[in-house]
N, C-alpha and C. Protein backbone atom coordinates (compact mmCIF):
# COMPACT_ATOMS: atom_id res chain seq x y z
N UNK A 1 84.50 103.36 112.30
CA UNK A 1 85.87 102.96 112.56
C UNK A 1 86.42 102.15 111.37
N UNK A 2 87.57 102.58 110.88
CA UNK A 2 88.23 101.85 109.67
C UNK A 2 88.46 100.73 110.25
N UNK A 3 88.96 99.92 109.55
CA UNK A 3 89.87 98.29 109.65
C UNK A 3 90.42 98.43 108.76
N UNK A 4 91.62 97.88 109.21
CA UNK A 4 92.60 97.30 108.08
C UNK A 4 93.46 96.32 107.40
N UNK A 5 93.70 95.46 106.88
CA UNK A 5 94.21 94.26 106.36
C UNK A 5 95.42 94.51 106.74
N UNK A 6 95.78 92.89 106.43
CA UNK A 6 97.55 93.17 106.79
C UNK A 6 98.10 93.17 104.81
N UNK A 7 99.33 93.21 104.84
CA UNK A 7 99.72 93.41 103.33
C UNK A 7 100.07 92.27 103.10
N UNK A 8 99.58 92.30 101.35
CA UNK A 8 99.85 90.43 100.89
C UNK A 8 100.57 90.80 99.89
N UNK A 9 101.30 90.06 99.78
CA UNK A 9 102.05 90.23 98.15
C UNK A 9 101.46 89.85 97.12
N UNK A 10 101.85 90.80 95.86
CA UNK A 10 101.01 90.33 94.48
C UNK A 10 102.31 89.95 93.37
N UNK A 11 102.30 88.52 93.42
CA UNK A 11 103.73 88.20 92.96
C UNK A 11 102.93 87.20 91.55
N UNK A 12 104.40 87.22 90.38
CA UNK A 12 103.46 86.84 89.31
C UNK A 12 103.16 85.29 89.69
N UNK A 13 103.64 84.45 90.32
CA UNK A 13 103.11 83.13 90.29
C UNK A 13 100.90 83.73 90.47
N UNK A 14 100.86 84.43 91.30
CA UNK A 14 99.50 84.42 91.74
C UNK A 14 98.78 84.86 90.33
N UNK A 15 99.64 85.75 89.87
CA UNK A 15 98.95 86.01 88.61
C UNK A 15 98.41 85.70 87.59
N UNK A 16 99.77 85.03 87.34
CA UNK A 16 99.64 83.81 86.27
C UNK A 16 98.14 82.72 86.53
N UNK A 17 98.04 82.56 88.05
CA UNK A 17 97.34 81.33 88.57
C UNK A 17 95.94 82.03 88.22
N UNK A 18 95.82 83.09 88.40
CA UNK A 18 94.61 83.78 88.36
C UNK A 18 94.10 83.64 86.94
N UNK A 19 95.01 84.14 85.84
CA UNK A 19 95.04 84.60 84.59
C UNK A 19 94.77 82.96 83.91
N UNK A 20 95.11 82.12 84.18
CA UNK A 20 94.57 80.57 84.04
C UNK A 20 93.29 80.29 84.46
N UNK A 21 92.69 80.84 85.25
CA UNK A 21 91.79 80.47 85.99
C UNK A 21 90.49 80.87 85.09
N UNK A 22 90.85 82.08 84.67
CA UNK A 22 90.00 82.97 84.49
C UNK A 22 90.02 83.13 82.51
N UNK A 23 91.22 82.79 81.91
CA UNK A 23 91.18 82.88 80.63
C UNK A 23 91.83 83.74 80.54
N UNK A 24 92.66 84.91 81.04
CA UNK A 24 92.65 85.99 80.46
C UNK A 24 94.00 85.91 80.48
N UNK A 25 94.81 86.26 79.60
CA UNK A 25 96.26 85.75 79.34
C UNK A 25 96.80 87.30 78.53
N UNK A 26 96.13 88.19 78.51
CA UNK A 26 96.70 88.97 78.72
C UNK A 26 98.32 89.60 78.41
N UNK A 27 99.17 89.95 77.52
CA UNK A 27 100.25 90.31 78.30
C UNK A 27 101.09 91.09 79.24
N UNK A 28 100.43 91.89 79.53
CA UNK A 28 100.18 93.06 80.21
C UNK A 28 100.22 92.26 81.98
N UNK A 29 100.06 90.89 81.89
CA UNK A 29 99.77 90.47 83.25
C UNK A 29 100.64 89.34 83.15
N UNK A 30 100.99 88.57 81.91
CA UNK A 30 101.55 87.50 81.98
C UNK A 30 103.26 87.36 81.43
N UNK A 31 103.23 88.40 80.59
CA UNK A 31 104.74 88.24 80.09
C UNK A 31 105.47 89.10 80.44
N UNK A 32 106.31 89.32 81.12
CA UNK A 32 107.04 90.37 82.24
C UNK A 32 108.10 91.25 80.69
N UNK A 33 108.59 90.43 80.11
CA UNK A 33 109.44 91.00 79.69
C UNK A 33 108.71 92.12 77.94
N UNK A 34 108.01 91.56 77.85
CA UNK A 34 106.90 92.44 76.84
C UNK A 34 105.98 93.10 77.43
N UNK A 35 105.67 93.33 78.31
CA UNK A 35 105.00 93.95 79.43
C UNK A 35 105.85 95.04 79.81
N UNK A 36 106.91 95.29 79.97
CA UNK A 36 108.08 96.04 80.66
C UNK A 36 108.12 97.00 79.03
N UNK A 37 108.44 96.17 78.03
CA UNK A 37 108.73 97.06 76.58
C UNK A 37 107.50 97.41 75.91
N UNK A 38 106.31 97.29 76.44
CA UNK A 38 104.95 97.54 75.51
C UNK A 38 104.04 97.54 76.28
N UNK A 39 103.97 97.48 77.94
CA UNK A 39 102.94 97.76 78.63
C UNK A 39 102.49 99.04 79.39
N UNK A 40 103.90 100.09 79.30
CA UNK A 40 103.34 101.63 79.58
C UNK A 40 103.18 101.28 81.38
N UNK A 41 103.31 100.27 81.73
CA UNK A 41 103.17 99.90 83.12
C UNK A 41 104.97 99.96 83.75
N UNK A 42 105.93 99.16 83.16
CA UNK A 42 106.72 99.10 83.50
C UNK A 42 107.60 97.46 83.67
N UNK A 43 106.57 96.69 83.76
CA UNK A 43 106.19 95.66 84.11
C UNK A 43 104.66 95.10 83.71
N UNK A 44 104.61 93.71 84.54
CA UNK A 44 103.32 93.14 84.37
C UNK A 44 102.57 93.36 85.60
N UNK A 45 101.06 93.62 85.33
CA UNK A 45 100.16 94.35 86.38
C UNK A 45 99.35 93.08 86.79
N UNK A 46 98.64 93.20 87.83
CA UNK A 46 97.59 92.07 88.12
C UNK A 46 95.98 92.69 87.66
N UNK A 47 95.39 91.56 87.39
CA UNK A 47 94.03 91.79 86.82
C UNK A 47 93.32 92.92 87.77
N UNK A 48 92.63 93.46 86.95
CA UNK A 48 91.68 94.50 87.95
C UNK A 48 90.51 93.45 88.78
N UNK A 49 90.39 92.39 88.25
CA UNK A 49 89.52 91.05 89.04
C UNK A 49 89.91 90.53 90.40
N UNK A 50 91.34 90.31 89.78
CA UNK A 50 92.44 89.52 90.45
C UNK A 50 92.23 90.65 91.81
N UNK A 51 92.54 91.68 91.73
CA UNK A 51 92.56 92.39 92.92
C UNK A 51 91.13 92.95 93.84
N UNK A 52 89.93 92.90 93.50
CA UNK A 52 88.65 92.64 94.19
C UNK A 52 88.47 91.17 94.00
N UNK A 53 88.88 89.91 93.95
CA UNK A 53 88.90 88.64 94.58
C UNK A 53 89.59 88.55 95.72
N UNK A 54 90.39 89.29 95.42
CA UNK A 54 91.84 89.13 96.93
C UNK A 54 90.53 90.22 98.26
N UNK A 55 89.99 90.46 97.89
CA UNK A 55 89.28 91.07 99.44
C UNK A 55 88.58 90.36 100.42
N UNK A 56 88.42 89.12 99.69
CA UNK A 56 88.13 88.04 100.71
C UNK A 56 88.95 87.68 101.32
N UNK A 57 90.30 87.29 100.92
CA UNK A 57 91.61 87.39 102.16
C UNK A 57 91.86 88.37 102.62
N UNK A 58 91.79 89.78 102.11
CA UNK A 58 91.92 90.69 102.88
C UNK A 58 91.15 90.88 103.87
N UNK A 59 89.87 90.77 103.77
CA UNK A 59 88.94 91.19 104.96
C UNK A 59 89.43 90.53 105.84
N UNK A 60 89.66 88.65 105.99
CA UNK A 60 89.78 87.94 107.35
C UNK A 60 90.63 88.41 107.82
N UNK A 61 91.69 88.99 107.12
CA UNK A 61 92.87 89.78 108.23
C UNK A 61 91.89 90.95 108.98
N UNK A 62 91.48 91.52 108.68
CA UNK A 62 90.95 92.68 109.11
C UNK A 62 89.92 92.31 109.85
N UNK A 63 88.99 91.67 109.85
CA UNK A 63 87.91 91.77 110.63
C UNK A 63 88.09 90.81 111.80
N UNK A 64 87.43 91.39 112.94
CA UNK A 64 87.53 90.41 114.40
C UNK A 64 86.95 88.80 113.97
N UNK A 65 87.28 87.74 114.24
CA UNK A 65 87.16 86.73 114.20
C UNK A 65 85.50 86.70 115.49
N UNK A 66 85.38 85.46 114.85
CA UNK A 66 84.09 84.88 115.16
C UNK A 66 82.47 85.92 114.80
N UNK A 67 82.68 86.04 114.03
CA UNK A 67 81.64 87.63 113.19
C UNK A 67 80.33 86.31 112.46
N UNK A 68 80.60 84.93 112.78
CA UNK A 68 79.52 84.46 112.37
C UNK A 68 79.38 83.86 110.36
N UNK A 69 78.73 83.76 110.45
CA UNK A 69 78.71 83.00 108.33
C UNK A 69 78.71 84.69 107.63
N UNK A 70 79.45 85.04 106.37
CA UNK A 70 79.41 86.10 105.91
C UNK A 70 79.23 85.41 104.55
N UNK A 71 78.40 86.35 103.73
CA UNK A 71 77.77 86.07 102.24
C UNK A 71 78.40 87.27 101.62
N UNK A 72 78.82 86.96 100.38
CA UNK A 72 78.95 88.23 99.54
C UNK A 72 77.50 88.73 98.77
N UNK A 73 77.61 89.49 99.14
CA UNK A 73 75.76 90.22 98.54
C UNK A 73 76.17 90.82 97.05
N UNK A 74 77.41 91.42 96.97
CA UNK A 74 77.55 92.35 95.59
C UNK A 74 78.44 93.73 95.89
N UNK A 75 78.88 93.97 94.77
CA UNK A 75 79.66 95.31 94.98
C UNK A 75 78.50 96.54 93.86
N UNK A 76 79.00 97.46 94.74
CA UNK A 76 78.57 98.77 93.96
C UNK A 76 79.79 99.83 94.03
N UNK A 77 79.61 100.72 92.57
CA UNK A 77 80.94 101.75 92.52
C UNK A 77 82.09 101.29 92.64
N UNK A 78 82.09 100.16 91.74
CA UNK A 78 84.20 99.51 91.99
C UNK A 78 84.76 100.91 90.72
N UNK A 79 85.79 101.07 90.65
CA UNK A 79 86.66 101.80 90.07
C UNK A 79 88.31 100.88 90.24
N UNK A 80 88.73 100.90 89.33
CA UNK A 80 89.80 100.62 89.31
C UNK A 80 90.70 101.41 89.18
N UNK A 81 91.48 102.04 89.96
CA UNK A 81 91.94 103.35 89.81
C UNK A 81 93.49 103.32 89.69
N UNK A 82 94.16 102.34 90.19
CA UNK A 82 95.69 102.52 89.47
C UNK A 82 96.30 101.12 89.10
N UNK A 83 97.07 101.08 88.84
CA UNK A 83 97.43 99.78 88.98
C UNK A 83 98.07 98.83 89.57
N UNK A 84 98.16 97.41 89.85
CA UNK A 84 98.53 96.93 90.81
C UNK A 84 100.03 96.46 90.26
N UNK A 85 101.01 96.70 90.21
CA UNK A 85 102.46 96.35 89.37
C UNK A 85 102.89 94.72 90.37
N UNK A 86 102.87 93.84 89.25
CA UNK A 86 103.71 92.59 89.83
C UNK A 86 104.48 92.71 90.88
N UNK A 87 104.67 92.26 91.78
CA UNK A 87 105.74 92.32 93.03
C UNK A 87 105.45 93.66 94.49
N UNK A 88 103.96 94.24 93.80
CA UNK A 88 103.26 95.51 94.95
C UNK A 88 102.95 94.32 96.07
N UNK A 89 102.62 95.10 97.34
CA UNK A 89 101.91 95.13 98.63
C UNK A 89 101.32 95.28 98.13
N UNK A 90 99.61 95.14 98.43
CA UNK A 90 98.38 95.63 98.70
C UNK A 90 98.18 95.16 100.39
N UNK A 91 96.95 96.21 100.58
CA UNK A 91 96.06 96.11 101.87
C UNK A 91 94.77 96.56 101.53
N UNK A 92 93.80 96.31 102.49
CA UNK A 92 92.28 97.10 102.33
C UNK A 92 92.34 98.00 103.40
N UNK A 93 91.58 98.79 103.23
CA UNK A 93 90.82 99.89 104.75
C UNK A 93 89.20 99.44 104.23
N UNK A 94 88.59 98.96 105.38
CA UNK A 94 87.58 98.72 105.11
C UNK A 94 86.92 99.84 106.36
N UNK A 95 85.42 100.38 105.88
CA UNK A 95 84.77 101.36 106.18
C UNK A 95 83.74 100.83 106.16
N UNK A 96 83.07 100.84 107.50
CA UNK A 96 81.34 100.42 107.66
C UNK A 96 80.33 101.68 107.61
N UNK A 97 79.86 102.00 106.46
CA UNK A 97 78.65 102.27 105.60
C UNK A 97 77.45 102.70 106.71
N UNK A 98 77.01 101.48 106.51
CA UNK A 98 75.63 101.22 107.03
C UNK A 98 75.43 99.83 107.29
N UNK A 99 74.74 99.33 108.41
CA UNK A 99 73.87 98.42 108.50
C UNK A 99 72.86 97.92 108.80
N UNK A 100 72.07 97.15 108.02
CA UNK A 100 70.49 96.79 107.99
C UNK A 100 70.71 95.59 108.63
N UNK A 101 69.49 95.44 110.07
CA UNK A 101 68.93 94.03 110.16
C UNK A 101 68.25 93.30 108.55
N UNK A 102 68.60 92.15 108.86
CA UNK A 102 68.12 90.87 108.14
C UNK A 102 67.54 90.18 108.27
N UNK A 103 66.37 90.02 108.99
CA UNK A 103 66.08 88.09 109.23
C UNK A 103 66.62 88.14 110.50
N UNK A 104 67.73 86.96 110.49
CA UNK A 104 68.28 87.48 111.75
C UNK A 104 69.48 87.28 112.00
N UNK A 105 70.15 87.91 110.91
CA UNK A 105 71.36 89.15 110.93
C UNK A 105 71.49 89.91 110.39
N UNK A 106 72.06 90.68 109.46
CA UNK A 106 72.42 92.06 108.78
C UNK A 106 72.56 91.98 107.24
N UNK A 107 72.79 92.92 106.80
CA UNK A 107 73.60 93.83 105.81
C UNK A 107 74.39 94.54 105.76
N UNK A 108 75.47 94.30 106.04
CA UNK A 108 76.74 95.20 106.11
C UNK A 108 77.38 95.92 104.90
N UNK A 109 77.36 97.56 104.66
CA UNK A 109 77.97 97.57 103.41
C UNK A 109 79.14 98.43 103.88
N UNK A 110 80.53 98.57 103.19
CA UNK A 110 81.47 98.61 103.39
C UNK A 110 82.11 99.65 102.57
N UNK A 111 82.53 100.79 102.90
CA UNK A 111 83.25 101.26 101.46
C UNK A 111 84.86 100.61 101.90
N UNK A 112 85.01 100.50 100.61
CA UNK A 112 86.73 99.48 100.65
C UNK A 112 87.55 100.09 99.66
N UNK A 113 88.58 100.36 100.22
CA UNK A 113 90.21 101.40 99.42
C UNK A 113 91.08 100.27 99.32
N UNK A 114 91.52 100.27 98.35
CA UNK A 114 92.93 98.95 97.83
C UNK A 114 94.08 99.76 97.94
N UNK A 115 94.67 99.82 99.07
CA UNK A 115 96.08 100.62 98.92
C UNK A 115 97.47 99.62 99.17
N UNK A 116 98.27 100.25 97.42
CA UNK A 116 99.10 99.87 97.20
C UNK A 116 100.72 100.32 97.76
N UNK A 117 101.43 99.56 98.44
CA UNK A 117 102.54 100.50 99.63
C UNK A 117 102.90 101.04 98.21
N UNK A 118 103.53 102.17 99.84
CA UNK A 118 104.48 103.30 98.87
C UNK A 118 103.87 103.97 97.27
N UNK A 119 102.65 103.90 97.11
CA UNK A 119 101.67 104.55 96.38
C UNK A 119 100.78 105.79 96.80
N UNK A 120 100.41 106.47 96.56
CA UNK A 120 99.15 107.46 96.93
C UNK A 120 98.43 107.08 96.27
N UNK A 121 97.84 107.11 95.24
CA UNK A 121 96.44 106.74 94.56
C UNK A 121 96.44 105.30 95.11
N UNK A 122 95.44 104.62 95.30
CA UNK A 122 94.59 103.66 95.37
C UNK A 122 94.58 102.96 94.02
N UNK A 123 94.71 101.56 94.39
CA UNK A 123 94.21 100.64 93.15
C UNK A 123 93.29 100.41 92.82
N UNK A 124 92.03 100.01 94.13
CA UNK A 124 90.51 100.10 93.61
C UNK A 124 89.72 100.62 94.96
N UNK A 125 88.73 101.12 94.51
CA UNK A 125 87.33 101.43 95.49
C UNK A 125 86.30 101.12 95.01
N UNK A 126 85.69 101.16 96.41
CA UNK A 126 84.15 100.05 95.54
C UNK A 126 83.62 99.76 97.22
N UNK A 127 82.25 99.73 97.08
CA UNK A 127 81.66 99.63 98.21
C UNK A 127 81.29 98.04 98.41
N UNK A 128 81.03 97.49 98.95
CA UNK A 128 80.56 96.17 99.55
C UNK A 128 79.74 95.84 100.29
N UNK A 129 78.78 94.99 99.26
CA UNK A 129 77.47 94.47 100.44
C UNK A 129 77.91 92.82 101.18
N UNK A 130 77.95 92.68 102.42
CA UNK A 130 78.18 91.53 102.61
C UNK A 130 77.19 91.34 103.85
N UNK A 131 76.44 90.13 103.68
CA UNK A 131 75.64 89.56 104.52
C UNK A 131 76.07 88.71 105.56
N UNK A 132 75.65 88.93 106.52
CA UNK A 132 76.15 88.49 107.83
C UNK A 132 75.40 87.60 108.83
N UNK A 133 75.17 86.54 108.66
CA UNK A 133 74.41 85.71 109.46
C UNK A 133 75.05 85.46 111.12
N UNK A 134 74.02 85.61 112.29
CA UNK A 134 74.51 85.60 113.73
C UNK A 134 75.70 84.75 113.94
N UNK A 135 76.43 84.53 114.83
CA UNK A 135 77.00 83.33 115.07
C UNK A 135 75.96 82.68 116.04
N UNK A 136 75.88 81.51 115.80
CA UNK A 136 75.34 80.41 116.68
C UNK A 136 75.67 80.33 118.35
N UNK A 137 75.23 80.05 119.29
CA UNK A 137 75.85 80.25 120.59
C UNK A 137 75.46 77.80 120.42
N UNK A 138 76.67 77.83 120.56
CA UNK A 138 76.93 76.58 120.23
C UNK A 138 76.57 75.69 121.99
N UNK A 139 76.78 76.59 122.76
CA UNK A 139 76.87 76.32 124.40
C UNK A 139 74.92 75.90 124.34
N UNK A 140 75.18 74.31 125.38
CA UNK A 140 74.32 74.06 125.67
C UNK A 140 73.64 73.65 125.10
């Protein structure tokens, strides 16, 4: 069964914040108006980073609440496949894989689609390992 995120905006304040964060200054992400005349984009795009970081907010939209402590284990097969243009929607569809007991909880891996509204191609795919520890039964 898919899940799906709700849509977040990718507006340049976040970008910028990212692109600070991270070093990468870019113009292609940071200067809208040389970006628009020399970026072949149209505009300024968000990092291909910037947008597999955002799947950690994406997932909590998507996944049922109370799922217990979740670990990021690692991605396999990311592709960055279009681009994310300043001022896009994004959402995830997240897809459960497979899962392995752990100890004593799981391995959940995920294949995950970055879809950008009003786009057909996808911005990124990439599968996801995320570890899942029980929730606690706190009662008693």
């Amino acid at each position: 069964m898919d899940r799906v995120s709700d849509w977040l905006l990718v507006d340049q304040r976040l970008v910028d914040r990212f692109a600070d964060v991270i070093g990468d200054h870019q113009f292609i992400h940071v200067d809208p108006e040389r970006a628009a005349r020399e970026g072949g984009f149209g505009g300024t795009i968000a990092h291909g980073f910037l947008v597999l970081s955002l799947l950690t907010q994406l997932q909590q939209s998507a996944m049922p609440p109370g799922s217990g402590m979740e670990v990021n284990y690692g991605f396999d097969k990311v592709r960055f496949v279009a681009p994310v243009r300043v001022g896009s929607r994004i959402r995830a569809r997240f897809t459960l894989i497979s899962s392995q007991a752990r100890g004593t909880g799981r391995l959940d891996t995920y294949g995950v689609t970055v879809e950008v509204e009003g786009q057909q191609k996808p911005a990124a795919i990439a599968e996801w390992h995320i570890l899942k520890a029980e929730a606690e039964d706190k009662a008693g």
